[in-house]
PDB file of N, CA and C in Angstrom:
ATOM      1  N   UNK A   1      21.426 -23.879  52.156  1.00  0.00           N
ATOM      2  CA  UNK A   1      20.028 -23.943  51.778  1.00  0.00           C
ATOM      3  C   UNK A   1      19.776 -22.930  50.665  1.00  0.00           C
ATOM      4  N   UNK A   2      19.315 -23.496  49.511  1.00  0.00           N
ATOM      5  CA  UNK A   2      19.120 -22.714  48.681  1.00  0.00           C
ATOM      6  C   UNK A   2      17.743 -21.840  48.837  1.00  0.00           C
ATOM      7  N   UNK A   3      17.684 -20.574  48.627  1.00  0.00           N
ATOM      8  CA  UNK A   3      16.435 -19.722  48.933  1.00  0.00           C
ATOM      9  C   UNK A   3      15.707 -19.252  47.217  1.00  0.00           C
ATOM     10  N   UNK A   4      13.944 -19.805  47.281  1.00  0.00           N
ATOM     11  CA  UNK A   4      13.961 -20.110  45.597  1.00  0.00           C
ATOM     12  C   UNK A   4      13.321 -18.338  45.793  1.00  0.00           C
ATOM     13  N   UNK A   5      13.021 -17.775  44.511  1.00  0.00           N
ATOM     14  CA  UNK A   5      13.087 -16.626  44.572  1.00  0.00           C
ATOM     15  C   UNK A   5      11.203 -16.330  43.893  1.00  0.00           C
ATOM     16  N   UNK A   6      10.548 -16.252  45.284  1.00  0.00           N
ATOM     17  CA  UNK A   6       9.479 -15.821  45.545  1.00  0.00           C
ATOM     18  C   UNK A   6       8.900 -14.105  45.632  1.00  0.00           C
ATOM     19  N   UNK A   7       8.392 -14.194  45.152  1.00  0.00           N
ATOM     20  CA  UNK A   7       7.898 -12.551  45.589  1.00  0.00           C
ATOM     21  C   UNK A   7       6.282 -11.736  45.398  1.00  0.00           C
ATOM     22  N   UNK A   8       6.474 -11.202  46.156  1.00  0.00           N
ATOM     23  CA  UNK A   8       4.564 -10.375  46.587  1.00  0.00           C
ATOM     24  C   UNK A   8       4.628  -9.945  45.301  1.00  0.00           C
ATOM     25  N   UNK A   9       3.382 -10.188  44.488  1.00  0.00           N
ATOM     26  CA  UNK A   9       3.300  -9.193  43.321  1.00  0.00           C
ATOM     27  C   UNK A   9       3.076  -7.910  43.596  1.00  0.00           C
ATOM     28  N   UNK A  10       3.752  -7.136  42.451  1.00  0.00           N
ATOM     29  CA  UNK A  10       3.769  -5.159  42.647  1.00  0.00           C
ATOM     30  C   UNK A  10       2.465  -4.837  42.884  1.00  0.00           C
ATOM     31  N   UNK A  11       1.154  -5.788  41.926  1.00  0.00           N
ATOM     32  CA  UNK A  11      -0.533  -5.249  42.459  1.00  0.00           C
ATOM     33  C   UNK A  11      -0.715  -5.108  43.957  1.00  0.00           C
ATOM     34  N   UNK A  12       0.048  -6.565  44.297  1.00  0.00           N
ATOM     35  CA  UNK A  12      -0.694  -6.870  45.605  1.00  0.00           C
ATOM     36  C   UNK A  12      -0.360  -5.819  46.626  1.00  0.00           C
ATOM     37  N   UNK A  13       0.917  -5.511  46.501  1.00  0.00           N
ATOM     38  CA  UNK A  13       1.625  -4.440  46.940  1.00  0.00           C
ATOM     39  C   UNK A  13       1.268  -3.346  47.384  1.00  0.00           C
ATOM     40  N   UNK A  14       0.845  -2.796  46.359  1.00  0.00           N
ATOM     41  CA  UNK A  14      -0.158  -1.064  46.122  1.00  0.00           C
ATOM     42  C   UNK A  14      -1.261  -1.450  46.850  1.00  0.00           C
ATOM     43  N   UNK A  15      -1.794  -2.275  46.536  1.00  0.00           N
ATOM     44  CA  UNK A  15      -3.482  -3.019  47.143  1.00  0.00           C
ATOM     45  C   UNK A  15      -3.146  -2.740  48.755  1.00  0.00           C
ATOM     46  N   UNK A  16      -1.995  -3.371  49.297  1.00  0.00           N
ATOM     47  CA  UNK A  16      -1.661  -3.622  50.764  1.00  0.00           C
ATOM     48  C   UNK A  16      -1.983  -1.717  51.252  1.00  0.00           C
ATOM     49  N   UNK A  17      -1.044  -1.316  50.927  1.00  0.00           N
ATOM     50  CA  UNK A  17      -0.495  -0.003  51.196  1.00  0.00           C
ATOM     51  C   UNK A  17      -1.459   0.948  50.973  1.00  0.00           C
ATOM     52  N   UNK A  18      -2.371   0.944  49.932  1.00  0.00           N
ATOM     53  CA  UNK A  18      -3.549   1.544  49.584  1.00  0.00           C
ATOM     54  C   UNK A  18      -4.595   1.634  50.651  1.00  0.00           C
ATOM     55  N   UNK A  19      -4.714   0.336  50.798  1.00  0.00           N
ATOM     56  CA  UNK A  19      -5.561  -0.268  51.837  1.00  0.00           C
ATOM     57  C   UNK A  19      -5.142   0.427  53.588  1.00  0.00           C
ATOM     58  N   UNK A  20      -4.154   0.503  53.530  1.00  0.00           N
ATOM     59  CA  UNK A  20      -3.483   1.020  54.918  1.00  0.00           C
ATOM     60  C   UNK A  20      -3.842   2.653  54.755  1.00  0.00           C
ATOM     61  N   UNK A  21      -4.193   3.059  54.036  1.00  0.00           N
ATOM     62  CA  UNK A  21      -4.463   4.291  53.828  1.00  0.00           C
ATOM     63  C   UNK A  21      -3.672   5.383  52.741  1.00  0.00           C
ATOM     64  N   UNK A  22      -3.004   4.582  52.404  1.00  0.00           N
ATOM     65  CA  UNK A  22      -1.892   5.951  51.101  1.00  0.00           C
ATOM     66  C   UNK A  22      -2.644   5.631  49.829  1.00  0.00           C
ATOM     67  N   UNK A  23      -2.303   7.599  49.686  1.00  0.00           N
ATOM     68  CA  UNK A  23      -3.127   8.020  48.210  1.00  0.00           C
ATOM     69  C   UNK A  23      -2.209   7.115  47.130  1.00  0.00           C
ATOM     70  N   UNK A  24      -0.944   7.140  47.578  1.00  0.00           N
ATOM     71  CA  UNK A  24      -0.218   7.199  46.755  1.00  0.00           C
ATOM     72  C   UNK A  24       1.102   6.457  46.437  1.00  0.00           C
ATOM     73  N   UNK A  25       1.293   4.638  45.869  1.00  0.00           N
ATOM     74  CA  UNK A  25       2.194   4.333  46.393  1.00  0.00           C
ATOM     75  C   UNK A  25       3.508   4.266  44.859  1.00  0.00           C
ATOM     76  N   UNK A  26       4.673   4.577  45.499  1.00  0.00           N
ATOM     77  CA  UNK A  26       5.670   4.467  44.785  1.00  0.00           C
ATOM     78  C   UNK A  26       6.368   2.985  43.349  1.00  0.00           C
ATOM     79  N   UNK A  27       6.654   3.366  42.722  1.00  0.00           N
ATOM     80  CA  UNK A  27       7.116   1.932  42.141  1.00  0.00           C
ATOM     81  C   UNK A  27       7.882   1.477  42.182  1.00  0.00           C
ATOM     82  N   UNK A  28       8.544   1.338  43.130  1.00  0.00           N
ATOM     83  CA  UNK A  28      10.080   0.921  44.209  1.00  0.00           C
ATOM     84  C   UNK A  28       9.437   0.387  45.034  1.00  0.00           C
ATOM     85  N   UNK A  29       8.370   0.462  45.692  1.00  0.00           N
ATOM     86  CA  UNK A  29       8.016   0.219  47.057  1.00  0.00           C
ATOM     87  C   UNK A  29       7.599  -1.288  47.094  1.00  0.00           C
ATOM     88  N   UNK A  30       7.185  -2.068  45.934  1.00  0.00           N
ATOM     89  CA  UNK A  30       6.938  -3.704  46.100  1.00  0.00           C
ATOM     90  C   UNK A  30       8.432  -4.751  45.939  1.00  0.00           C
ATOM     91  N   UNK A  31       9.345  -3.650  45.133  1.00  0.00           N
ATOM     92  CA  UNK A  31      10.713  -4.438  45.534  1.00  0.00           C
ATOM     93  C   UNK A  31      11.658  -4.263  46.960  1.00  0.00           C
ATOM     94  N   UNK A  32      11.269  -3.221  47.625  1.00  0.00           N
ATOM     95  CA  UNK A  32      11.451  -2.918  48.926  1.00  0.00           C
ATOM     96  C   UNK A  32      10.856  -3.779  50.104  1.00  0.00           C
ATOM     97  N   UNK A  33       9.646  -3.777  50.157  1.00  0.00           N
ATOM     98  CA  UNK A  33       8.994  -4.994  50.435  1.00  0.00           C
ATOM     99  C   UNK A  33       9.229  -6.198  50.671  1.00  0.00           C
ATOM    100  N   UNK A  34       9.371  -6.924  48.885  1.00  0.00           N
ATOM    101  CA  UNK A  34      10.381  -7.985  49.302  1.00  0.00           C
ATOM    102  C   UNK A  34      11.352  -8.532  49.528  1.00  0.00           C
ATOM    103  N   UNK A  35      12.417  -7.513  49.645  1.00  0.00           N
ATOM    104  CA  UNK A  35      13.694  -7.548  50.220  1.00  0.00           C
ATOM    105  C   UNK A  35      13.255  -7.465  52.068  1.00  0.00           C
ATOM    106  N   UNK A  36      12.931  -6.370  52.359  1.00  0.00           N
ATOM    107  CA  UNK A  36      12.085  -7.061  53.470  1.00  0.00           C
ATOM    108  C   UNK A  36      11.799  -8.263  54.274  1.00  0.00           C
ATOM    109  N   UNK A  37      10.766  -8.464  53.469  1.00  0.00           N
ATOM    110  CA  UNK A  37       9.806 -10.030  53.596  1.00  0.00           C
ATOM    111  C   UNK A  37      10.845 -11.035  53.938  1.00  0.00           C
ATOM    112  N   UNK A  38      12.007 -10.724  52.532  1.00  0.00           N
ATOM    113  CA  UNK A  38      12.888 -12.303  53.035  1.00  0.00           C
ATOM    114  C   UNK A  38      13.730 -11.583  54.157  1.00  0.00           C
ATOM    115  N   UNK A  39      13.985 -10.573  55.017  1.00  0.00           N
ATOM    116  CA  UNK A  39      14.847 -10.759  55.875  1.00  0.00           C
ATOM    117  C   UNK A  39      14.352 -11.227  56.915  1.00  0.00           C
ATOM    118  N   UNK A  40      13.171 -10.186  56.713  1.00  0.00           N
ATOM    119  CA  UNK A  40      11.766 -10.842  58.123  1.00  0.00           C
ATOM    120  C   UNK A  40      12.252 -12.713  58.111  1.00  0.00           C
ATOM    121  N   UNK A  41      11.775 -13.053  57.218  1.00  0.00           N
ATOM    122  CA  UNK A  41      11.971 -15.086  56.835  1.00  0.00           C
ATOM    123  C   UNK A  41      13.275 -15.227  57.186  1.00  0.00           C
ATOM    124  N   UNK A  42      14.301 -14.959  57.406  1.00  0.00           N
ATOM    125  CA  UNK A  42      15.601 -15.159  57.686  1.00  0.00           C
ATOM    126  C   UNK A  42      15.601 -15.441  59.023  1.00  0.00           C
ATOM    127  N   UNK A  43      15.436 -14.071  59.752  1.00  0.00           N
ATOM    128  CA  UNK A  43      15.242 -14.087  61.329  1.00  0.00           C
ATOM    129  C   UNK A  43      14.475 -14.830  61.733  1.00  0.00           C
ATOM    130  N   UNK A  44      13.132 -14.880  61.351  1.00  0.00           N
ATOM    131  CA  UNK A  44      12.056 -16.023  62.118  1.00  0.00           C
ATOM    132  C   UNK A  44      12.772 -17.065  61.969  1.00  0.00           C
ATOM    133  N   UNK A  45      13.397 -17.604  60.532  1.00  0.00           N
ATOM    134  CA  UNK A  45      14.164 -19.208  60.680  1.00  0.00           C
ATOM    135  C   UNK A  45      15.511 -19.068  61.498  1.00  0.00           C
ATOM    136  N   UNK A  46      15.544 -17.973  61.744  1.00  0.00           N
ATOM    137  CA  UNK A  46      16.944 -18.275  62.684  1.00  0.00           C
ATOM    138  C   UNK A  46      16.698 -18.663  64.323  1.00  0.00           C
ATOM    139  N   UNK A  47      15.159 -17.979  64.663  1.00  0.00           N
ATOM    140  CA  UNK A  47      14.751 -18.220  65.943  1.00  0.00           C
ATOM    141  C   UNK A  47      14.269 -19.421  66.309  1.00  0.00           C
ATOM    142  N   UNK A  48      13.776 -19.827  65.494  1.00  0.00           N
ATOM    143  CA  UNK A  48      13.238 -21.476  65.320  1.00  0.00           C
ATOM    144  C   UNK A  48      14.115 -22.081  65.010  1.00  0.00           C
ATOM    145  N   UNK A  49      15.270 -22.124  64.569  1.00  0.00           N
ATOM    146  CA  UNK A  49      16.552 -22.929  64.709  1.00  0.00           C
ATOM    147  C   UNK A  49      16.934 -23.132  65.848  1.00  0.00           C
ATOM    148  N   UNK A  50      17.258 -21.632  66.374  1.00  0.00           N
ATOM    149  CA  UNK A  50      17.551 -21.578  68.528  1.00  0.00           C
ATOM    150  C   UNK A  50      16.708 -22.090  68.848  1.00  0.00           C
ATOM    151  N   UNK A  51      15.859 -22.411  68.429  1.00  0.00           N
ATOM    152  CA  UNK A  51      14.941 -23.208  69.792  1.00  0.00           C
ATOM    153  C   UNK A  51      14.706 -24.583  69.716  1.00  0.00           C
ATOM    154  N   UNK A  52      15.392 -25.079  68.346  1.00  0.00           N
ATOM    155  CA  UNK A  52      15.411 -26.529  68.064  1.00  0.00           C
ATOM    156  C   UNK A  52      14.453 -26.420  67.412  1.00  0.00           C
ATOM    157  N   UNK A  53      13.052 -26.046  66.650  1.00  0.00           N
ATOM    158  CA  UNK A  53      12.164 -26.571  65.993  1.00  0.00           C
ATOM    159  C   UNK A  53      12.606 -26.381  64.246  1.00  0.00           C
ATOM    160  N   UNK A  54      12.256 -27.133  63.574  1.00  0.00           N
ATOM    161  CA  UNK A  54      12.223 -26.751  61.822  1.00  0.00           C
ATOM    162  C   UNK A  54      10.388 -26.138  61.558  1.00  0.00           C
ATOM    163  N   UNK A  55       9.743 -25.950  62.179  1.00  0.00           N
ATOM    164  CA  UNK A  55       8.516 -25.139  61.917  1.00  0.00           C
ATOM    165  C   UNK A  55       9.004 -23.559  62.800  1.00  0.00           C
ATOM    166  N   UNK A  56       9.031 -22.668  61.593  1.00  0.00           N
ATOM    167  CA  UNK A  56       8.284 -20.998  61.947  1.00  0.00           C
ATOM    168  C   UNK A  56       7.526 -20.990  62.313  1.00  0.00           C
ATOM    169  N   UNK A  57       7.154 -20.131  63.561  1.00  0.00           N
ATOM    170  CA  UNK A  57       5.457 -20.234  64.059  1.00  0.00           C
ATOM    171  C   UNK A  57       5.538 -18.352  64.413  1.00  0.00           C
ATOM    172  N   UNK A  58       4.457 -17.660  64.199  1.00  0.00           N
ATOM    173  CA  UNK A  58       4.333 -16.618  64.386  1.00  0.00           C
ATOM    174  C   UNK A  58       4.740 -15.662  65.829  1.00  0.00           C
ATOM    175  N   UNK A  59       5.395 -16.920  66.946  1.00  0.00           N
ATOM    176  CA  UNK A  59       6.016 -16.203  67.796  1.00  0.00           C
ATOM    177  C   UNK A  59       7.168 -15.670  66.948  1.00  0.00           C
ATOM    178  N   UNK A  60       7.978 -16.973  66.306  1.00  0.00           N
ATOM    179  CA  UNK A  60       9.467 -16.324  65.917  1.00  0.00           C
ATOM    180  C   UNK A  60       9.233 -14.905  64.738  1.00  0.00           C
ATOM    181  N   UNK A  61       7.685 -14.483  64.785  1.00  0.00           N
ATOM    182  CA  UNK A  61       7.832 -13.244  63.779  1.00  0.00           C
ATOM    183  C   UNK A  61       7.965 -12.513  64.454  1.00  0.00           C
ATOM    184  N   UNK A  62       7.499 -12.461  65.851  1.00  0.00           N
ATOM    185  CA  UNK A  62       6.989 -11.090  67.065  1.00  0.00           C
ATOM    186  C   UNK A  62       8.200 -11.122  67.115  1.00  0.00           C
ATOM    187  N   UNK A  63       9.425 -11.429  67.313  1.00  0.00           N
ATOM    188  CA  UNK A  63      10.717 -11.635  68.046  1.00  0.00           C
ATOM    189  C   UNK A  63      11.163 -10.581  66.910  1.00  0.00           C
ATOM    190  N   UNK A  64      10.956 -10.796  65.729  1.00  0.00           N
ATOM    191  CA  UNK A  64      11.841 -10.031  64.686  1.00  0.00           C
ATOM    192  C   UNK A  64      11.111  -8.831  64.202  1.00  0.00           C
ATOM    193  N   UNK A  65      10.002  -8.813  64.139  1.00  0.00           N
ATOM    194  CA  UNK A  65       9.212  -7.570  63.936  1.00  0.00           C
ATOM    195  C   UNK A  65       8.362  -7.320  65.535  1.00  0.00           C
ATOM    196  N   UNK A  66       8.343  -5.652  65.380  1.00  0.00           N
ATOM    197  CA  UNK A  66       7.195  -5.083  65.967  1.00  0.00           C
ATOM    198  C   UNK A  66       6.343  -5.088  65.532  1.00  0.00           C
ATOM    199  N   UNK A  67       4.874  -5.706  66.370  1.00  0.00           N
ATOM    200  CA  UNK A  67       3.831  -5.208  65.628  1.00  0.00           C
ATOM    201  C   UNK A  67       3.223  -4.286  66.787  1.00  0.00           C
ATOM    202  N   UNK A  68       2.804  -3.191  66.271  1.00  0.00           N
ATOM    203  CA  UNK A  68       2.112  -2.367  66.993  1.00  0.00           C
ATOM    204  C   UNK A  68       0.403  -2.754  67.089  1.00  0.00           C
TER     205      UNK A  68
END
């Protein structure tokens, strides 16, 4: 499966993180992110594979991330 090469823009990025409360965010930190993002997408499609479905559904995110 080819994976096409999507990514959070660097604004949206700072915006996120800003928003979460930092004065101050790095300019590394939106390519970090989406290296991230697609592993997060990896695992969720790997859990929804085990379970037989081709739809991700936000259980298979809880499985791969904590959310506090």
């Amino acid at each position: 499966m080819k994976m096409m090469a999507v990514k959070l823009p660097k604004a949206t990025v700072i915006k996120l993180f800003k928003k979460a409360g930092a004065a101050r965010v790095s300019g590394d930190v939106a390519e970090a992110v989406n290296k991230i993002v697609v592993e997060i997408a990896k695992g969720a499609l790997k859990s929804a594979k085990a379970a037989g479905r081709k739809t991700v559904s936000a259980d298979d995110l809880r499985l791969v991330v904590v959310v506090s």
